[in-house]
C-alpha atoms as a PDB file:
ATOM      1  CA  UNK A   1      18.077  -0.341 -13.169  1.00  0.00           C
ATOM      2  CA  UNK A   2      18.384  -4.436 -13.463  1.00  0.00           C
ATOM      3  CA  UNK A   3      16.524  -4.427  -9.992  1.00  0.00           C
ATOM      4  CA  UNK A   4      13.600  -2.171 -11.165  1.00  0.00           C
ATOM      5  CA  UNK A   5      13.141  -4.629 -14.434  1.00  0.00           C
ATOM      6  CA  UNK A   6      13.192  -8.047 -12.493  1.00  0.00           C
ATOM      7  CA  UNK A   7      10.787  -6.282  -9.967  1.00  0.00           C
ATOM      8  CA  UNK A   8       8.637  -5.170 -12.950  1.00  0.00           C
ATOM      9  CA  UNK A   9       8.806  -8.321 -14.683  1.00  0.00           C
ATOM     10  CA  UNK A  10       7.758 -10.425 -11.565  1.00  0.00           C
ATOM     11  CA  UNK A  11       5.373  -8.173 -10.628  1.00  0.00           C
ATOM     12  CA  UNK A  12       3.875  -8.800 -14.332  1.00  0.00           C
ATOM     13  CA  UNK A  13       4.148 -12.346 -13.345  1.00  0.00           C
ATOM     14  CA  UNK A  14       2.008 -12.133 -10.134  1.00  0.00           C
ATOM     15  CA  UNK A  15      -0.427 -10.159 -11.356  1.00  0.00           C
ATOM     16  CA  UNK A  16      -0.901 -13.011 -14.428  1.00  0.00           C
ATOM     17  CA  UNK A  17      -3.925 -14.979 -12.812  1.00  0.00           C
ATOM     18  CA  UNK A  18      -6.243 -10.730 -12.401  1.00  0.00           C
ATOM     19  CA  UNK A  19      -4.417 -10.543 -16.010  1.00  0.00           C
ATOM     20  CA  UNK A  20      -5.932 -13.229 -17.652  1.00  0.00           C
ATOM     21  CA  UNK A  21      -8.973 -12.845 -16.220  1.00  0.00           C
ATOM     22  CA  UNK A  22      -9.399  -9.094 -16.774  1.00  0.00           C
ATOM     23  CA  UNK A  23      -8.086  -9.264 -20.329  1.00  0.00           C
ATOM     24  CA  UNK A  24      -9.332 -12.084 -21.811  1.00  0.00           C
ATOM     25  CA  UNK A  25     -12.851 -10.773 -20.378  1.00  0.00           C
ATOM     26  CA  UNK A  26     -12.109  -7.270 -21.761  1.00  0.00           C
ATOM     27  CA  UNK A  27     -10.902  -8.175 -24.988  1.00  0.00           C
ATOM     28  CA  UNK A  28     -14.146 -10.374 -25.996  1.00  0.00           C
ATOM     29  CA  UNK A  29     -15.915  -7.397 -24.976  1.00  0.00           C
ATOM     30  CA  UNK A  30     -13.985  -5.083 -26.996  1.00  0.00           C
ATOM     31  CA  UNK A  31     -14.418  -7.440 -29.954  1.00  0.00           C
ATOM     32  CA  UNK A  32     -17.693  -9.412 -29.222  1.00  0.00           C
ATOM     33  CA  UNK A  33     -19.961  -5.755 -29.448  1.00  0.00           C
ATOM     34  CA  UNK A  34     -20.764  -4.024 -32.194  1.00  0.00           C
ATOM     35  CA  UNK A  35     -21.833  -0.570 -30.709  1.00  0.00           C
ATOM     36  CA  UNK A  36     -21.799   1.071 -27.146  1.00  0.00           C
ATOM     37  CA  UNK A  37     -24.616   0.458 -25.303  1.00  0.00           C
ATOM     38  CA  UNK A  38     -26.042  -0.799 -21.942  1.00  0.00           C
ATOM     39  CA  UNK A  39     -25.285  -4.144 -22.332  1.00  0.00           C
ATOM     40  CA  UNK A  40     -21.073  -3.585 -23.525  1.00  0.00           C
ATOM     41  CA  UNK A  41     -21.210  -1.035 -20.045  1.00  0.00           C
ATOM     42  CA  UNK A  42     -23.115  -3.948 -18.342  1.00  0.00           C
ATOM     43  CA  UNK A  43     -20.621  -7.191 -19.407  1.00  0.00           C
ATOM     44  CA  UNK A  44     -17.717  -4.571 -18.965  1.00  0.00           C
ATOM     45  CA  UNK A  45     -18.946  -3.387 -15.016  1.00  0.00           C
ATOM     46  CA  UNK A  46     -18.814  -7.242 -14.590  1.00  0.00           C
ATOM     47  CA  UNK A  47     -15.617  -7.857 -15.616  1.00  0.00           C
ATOM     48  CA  UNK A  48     -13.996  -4.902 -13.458  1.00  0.00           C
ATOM     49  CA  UNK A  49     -15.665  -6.120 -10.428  1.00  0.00           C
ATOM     50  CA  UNK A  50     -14.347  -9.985 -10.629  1.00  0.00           C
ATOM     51  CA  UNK A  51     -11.534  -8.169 -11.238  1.00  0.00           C
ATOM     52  CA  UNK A  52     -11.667  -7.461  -7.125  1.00  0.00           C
ATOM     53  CA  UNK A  53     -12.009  -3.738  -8.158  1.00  0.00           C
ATOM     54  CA  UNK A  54     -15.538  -3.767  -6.239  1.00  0.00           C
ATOM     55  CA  UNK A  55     -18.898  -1.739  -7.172  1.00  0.00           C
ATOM     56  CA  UNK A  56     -18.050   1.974  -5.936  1.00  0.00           C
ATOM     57  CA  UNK A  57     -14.706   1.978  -8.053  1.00  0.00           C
ATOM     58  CA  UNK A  58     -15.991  -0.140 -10.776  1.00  0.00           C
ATOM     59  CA  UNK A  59     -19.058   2.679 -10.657  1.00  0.00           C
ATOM     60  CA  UNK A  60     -16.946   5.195 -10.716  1.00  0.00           C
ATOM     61  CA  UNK A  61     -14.637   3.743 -14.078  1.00  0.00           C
ATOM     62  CA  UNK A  62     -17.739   3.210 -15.521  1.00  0.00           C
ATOM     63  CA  UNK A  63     -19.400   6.640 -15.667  1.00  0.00           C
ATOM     64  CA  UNK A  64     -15.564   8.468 -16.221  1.00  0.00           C
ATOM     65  CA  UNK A  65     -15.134   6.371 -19.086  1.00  0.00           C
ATOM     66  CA  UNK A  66     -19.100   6.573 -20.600  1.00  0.00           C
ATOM     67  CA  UNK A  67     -18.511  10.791 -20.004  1.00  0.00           C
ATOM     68  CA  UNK A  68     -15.211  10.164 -22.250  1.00  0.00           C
ATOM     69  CA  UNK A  69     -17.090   8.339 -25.089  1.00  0.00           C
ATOM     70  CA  UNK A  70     -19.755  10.810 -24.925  1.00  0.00           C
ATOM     71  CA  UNK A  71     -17.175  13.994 -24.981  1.00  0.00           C
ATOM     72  CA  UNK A  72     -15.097  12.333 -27.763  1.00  0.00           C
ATOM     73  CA  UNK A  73     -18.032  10.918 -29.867  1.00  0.00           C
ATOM     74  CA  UNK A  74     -16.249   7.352 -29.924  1.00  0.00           C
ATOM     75  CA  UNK A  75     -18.422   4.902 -31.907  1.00  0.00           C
ATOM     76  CA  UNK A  76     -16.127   1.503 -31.713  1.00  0.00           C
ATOM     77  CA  UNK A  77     -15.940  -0.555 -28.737  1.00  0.00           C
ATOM     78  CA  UNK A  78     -12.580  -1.148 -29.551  1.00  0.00           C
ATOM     79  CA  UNK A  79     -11.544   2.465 -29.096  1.00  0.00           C
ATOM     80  CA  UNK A  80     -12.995   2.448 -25.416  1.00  0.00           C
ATOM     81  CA  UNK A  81      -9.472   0.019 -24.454  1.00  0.00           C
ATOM     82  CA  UNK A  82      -7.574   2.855 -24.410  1.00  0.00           C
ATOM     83  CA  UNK A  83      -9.624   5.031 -22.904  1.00  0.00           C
ATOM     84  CA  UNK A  84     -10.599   2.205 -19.805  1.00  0.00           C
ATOM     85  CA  UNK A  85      -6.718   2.244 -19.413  1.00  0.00           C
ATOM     86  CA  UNK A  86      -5.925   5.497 -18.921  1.00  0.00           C
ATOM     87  CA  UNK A  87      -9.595   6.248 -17.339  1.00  0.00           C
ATOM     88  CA  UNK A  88      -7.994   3.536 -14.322  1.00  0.00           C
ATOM     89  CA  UNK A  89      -4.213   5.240 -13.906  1.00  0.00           C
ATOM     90  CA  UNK A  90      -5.584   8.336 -13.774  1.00  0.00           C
ATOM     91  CA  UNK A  91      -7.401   6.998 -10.717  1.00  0.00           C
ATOM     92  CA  UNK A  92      -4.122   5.739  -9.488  1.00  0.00           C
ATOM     93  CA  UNK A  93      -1.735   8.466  -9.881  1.00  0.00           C
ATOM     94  CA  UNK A  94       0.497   9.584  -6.861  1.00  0.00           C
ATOM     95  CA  UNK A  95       1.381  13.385  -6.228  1.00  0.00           C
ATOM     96  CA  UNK A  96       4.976  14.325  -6.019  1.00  0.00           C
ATOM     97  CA  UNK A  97       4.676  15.027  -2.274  1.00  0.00           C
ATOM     98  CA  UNK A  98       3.762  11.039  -1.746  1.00  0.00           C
ATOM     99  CA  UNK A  99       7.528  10.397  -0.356  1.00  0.00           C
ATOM    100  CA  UNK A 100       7.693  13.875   1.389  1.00  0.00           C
ATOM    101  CA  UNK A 101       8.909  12.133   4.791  1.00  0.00           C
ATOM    102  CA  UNK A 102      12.095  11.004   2.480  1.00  0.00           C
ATOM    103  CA  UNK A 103      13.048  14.538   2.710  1.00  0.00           C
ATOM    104  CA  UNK A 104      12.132  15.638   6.312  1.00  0.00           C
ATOM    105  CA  UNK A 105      13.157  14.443   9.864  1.00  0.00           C
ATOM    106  CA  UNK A 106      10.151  11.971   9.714  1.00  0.00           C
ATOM    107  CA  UNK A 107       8.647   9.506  12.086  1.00  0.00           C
ATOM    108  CA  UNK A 108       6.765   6.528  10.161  1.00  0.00           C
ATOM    109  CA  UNK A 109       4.707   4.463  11.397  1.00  0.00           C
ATOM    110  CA  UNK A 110       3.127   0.926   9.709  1.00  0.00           C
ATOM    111  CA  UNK A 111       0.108   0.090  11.242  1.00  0.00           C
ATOM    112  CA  UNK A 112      -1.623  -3.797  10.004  1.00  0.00           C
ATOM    113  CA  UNK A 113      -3.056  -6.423  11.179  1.00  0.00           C
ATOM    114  CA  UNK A 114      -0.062  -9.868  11.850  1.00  0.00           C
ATOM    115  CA  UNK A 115       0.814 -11.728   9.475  1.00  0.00           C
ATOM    116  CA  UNK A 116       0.455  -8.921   6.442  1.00  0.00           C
ATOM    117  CA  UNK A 117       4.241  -8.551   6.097  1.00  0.00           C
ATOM    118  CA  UNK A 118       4.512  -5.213   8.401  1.00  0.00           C
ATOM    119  CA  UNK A 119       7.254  -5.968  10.301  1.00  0.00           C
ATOM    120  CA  UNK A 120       9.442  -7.042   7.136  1.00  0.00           C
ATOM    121  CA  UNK A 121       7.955  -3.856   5.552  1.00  0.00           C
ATOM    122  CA  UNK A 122       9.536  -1.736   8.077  1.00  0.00           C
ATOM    123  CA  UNK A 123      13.048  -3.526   7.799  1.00  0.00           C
ATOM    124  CA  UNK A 124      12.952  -3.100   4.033  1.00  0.00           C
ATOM    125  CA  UNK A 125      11.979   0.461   3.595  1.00  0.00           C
ATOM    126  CA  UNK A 126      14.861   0.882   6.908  1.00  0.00           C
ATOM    127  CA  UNK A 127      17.102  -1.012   4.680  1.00  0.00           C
ATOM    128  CA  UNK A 128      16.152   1.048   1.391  1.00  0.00           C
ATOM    129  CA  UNK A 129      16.387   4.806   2.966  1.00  0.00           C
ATOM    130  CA  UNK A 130      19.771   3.597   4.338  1.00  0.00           C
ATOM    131  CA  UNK A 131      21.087   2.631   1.069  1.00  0.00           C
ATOM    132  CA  UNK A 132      19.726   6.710   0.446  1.00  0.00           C
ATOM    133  CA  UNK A 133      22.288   8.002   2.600  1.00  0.00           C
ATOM    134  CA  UNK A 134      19.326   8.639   5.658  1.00  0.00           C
ATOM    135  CA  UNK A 135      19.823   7.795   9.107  1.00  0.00           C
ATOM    136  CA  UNK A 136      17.387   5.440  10.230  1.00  0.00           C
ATOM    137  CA  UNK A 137      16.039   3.991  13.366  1.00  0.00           C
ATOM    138  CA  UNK A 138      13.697   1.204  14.145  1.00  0.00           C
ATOM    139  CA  UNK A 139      11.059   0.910  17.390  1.00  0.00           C
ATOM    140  CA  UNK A 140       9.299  -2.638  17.887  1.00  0.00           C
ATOM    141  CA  UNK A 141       6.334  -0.896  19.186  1.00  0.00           C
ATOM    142  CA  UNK A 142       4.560  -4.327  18.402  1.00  0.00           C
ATOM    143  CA  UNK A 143       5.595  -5.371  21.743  1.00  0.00           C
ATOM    144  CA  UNK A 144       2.663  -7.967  22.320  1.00  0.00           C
ATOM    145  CA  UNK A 145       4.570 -10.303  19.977  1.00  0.00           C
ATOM    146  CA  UNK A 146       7.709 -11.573  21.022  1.00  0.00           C
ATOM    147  CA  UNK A 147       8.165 -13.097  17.442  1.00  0.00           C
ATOM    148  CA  UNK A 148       7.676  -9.758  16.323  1.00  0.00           C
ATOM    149  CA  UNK A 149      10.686  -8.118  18.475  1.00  0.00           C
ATOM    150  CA  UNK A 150      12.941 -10.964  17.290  1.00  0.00           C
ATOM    151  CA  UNK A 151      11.843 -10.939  13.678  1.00  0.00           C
ATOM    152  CA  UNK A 152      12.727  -6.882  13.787  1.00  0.00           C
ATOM    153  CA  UNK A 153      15.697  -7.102  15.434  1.00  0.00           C
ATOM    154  CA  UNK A 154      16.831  -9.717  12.270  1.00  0.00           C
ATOM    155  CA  UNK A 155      15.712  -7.102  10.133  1.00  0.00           C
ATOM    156  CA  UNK A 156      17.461  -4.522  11.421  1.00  0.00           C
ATOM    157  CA  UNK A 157      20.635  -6.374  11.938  1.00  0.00           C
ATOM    158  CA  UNK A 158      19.954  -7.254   7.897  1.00  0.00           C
ATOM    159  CA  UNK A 159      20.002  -3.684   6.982  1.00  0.00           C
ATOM    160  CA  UNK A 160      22.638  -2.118   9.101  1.00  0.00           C
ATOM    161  CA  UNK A 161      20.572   0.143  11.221  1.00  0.00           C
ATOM    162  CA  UNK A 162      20.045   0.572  14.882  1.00  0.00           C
ATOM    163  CA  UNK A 163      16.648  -1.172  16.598  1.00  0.00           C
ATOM    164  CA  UNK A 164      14.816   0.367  19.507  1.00  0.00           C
ATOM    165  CA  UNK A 165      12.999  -2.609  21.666  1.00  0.00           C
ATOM    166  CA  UNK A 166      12.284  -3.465  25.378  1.00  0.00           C
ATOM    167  CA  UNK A 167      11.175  -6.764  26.489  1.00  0.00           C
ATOM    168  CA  UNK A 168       7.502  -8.651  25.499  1.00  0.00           C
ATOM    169  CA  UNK A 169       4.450  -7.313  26.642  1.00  0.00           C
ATOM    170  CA  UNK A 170       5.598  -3.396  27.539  1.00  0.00           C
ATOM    171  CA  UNK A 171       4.030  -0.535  26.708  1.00  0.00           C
ATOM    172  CA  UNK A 172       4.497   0.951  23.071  1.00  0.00           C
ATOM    173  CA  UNK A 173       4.482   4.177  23.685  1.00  0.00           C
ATOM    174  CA  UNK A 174       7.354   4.111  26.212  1.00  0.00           C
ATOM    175  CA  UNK A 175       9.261   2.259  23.277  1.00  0.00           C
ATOM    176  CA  UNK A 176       7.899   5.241  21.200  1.00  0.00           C
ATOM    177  CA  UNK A 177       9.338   7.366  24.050  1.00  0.00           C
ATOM    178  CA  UNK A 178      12.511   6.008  24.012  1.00  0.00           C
ATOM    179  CA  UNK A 179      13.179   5.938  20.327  1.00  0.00           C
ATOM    180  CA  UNK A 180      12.202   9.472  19.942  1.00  0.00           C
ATOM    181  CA  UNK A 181      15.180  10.034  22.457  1.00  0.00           C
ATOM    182  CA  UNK A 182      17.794   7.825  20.666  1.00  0.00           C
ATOM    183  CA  UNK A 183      16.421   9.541  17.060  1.00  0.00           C
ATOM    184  CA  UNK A 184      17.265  13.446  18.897  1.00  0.00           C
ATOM    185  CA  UNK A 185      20.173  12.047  20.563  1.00  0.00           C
ATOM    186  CA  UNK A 186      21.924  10.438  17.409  1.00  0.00           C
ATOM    187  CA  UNK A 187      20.594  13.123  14.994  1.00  0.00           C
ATOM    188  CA  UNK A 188      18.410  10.407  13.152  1.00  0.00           C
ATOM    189  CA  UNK A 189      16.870  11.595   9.659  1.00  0.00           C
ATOM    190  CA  UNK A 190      13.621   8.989   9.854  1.00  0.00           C
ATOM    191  CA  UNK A 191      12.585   6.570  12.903  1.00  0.00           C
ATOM    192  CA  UNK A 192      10.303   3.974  11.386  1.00  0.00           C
ATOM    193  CA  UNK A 193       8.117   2.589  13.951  1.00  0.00           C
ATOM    194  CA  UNK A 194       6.171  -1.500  14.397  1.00  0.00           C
ATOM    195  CA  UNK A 195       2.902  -1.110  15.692  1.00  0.00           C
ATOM    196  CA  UNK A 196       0.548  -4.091  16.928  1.00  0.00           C
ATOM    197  CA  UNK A 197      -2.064  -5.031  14.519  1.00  0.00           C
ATOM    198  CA  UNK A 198      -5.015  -5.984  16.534  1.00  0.00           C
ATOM    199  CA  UNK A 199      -8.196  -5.130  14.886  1.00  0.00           C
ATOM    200  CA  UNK A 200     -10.707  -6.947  16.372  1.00  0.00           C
ATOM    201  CA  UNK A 201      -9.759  -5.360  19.395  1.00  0.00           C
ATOM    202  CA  UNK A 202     -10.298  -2.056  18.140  1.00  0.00           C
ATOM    203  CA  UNK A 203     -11.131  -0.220  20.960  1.00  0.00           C
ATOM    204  CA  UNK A 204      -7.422  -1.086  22.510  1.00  0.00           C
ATOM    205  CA  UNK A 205      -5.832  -0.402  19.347  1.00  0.00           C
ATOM    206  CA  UNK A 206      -7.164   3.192  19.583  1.00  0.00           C
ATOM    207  CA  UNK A 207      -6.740   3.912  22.619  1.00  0.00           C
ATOM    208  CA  UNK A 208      -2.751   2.390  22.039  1.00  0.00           C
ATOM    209  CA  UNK A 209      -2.507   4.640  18.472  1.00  0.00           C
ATOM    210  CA  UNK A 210      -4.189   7.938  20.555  1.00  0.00           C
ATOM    211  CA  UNK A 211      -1.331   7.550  23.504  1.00  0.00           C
ATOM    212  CA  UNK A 212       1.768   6.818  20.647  1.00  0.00           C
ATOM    213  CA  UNK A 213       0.305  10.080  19.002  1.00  0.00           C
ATOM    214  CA  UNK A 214       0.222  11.835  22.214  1.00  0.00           C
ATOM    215  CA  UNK A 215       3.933  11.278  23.293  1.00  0.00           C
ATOM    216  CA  UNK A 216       5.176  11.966  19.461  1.00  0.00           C
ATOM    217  CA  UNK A 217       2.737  15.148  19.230  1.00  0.00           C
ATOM    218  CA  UNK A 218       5.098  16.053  23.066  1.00  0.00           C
ATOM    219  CA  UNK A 219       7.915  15.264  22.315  1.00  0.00           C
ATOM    220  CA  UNK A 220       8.896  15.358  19.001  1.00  0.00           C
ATOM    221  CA  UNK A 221       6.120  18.015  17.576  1.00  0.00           C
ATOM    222  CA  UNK A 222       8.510  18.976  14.082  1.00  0.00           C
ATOM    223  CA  UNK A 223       8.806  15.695  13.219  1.00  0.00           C
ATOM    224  CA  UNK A 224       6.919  15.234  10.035  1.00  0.00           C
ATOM    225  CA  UNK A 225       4.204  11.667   9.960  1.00  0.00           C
ATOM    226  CA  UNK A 226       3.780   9.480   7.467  1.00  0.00           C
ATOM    227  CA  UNK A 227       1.357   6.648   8.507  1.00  0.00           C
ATOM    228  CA  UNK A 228       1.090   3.548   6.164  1.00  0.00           C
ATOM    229  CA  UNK A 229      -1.266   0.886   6.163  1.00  0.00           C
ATOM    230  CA  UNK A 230       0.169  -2.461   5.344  1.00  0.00           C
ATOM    231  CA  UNK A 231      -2.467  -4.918   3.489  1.00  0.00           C
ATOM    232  CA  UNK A 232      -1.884  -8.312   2.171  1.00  0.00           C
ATOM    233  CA  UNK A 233      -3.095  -8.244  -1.569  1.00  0.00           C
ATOM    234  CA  UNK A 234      -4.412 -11.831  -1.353  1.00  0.00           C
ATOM    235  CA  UNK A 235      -7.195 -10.849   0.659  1.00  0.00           C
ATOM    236  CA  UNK A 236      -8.715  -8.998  -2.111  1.00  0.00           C
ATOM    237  CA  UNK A 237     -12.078  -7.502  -0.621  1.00  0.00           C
ATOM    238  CA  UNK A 238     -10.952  -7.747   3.041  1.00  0.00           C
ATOM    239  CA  UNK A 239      -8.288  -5.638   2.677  1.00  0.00           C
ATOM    240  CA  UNK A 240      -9.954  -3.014   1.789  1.00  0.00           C
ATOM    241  CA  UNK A 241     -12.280  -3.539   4.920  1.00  0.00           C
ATOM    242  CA  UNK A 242      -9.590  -3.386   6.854  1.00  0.00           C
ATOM    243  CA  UNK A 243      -8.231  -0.448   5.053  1.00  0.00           C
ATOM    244  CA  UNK A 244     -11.280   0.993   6.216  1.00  0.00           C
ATOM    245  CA  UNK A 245     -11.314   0.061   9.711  1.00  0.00           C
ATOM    246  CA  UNK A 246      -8.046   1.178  10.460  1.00  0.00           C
ATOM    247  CA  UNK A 247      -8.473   4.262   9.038  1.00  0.00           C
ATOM    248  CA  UNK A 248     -11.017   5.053  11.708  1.00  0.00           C
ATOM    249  CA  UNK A 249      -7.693   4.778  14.115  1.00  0.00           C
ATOM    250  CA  UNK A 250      -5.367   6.752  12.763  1.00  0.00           C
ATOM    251  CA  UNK A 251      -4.853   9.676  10.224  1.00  0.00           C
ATOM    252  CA  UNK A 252      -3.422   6.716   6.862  1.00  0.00           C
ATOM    253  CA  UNK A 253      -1.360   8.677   4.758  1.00  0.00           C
ATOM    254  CA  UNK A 254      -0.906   5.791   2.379  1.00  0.00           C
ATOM    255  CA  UNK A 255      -0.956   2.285   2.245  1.00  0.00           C
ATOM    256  CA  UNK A 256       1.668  -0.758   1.173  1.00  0.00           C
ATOM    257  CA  UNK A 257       0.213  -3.493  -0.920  1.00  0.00           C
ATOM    258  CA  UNK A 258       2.050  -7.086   0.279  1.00  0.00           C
ATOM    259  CA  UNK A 259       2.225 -10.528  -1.431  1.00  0.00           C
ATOM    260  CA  UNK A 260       1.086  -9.694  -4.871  1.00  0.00           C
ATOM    261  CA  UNK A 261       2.270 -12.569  -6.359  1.00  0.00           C
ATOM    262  CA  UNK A 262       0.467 -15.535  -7.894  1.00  0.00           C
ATOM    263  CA  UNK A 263      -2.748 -15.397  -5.943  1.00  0.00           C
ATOM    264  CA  UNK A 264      -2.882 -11.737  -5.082  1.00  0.00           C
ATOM    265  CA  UNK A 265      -5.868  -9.806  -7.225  1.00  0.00           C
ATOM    266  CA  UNK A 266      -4.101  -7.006  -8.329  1.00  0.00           C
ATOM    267  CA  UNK A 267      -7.759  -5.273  -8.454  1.00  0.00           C
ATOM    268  CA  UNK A 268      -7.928  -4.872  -4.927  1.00  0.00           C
ATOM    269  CA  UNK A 269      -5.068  -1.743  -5.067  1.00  0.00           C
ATOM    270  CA  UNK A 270      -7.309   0.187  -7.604  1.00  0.00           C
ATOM    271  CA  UNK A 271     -10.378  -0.029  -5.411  1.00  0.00           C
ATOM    272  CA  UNK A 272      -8.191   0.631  -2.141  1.00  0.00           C
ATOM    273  CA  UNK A 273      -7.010   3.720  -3.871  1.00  0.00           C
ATOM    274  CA  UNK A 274     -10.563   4.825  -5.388  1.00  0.00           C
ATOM    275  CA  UNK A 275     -12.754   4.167  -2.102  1.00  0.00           C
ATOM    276  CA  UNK A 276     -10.950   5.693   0.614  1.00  0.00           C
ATOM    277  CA  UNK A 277      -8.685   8.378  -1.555  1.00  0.00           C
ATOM    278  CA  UNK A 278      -5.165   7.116   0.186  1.00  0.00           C
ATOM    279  CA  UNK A 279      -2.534   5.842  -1.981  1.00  0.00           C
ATOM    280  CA  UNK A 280      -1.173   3.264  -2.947  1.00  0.00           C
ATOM    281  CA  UNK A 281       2.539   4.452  -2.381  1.00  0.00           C
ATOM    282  CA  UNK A 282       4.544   0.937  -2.017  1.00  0.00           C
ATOM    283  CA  UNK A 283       3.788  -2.512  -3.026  1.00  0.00           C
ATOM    284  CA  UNK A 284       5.721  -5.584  -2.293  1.00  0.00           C
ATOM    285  CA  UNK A 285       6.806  -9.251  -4.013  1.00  0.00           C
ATOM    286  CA  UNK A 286       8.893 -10.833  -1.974  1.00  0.00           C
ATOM    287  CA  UNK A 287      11.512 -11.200   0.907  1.00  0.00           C
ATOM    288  CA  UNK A 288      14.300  -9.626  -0.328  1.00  0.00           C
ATOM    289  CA  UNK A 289      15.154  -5.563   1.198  1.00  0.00           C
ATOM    290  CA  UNK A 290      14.884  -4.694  -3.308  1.00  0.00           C
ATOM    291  CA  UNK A 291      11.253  -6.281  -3.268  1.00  0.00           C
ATOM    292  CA  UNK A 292       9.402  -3.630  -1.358  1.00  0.00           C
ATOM    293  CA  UNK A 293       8.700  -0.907  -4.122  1.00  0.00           C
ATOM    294  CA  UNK A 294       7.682   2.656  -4.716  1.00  0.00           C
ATOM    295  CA  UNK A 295       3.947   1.983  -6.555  1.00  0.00           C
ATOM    296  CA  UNK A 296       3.891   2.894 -10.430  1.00  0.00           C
ATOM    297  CA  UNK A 297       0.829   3.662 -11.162  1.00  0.00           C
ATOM    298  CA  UNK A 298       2.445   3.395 -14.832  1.00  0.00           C
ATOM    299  CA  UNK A 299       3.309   0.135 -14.514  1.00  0.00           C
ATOM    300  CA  UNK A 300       1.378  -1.608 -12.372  1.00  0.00           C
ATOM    301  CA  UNK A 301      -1.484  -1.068 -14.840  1.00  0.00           C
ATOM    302  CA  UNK A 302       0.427  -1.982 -17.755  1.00  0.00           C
ATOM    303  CA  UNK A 303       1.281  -5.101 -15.821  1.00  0.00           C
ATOM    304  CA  UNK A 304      -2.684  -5.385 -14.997  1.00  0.00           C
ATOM    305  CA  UNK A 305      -4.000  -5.265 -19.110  1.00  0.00           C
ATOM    306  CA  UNK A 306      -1.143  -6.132 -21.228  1.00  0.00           C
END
């Protein structure tokens, strides 16, 4: 329980610089009008997108929130808090079947561009289901990055489980191939698989993605797929273009919000979540295996506005 406090609490802590911005905007809102009209919705639509939760979600708050004052004849500005609060988890909130691949013989694969913290997002979560009880294997199917192959292989070594790799430069899928093997062979509950992030190559990536799919979809056809999409949350706005982009590759299943610490708009998670309807379903602080979490909708937003 300690870890899920400190993680809480330092979460609260990185999300301070979107906090005071948000709330101190919010709150002379709340207090500075007198009645609900145009202008509170105007200063308030503002607010949310500075916030980094950009004009479709902010849109979308908006008019869920002005249906809510409407329905529940609310006359105060200062009732609306509340109402903008829960208006924004509801928009957040993850379905029980979110960590499905927990439970199944699962491949996952964590798809991002370098440099987003997917490589030490698939030695955490390895480390994590572990600690579960699960069986896990590793691929370095990022094998145009020799950093990459070392920097897993640390990881893995780190949390006790067994690392699929060939040399630099080979091709993916026949690391895919192989790992599928070991996972049969050894009775493996989930293989979690490192994919090269190269978006502005997209047309490679794709056509990499497409032949991965095809030997999992031959070889290994029960295996239930979870596909994450690792984002730094510094980037605000362009990760959620990215989001985007790569979702044109492959079938996301949810995505894994990295770095929200100090600088990271905690915004950006909301309007990931609201534009392209994937989840949120982990976000991450730090370097330690404890520091990758399952999201809280819950919590992150209290972290967000109070």
């Amino acid at each position: 329980m300690g870890e899920k406090k400190g993680f809480f609490s330092r979460l609260v802590a990185g999300l301070s610089k979107t906090r005071d911005n948000i709330v101190a905007g919010i709150d002379s809102i709340f207090n500075g009008f007198s009645n609900i009209d145009d202008d509170f919705y105007e200063e308030l639509e503002e607010i949310l997108i500075m916030a980094d939760l950009g004009i479709n979600t902010t849109t979308s708050i908006i008019d869920n929130l002005k249906s809510k004052v409407k329905e529940l004849k609310i006359k105060e500005p200062k009732e609306c808090k509340d109402l903008l609060i829960q208006s924004i988890k509801e928009q957040m909130e993850i379905k029980e079947t979110a960590y499905e691949f927990e439970n199944r013989k699962s491949i996952v694969m964590l798809i991002g561009v370098n440099g987003v913290g997917k490589t030490t997002s698939v030695g955490k979560l390895a480390g994590q289901l572990k600690e579960q009880g699960k069986k896990v294997l590793v691929a370095a199917a990022d094998t145009f990055r020799a950093a990459a192959i070392e920097q897993l292989t640390e990881w893995s070594n780190r949390a006790g489980v067994e690392i699929i790799a060939q040399q630099e430069g080979s091709d993916p899928a026949a690391v895919i191939y192989d790992a599928i093997m070991a996972t049969k062979a050894r009775n493996a509950d989930v293989l979690i698989c490192d994919t090269a992030g190269r978006l502005h190559n997209k047309k490679n990536l794709m056509e990499e993605l497409k032949k991965i799919d095809r030997v999992i979809t031959r070889e290994y056809p029960d295996a239930y797929r979870e596909t994450l999409v690792v984002l730094d949350g510094t980037t605000g706005q362009n990760a959620l273009s990215q989001a985007k982009e790569f979702n044109e590759v492959a079938e996301i299943t949810g995505i894994i919000l990295t770095k929200l610490d100090g600088t990271a708009k905690g915004g950006i998670a909301i309007a990931i979540q609201s534009e392209l309807g994937i989840p949120v379903k982990y976000i991450g602080i730090g370097e330690h295996i404890e520091d990758l979490q399952k999201f809280n909708a819950e919590d992150f937003v209290n972290a967000l506005f109070n």
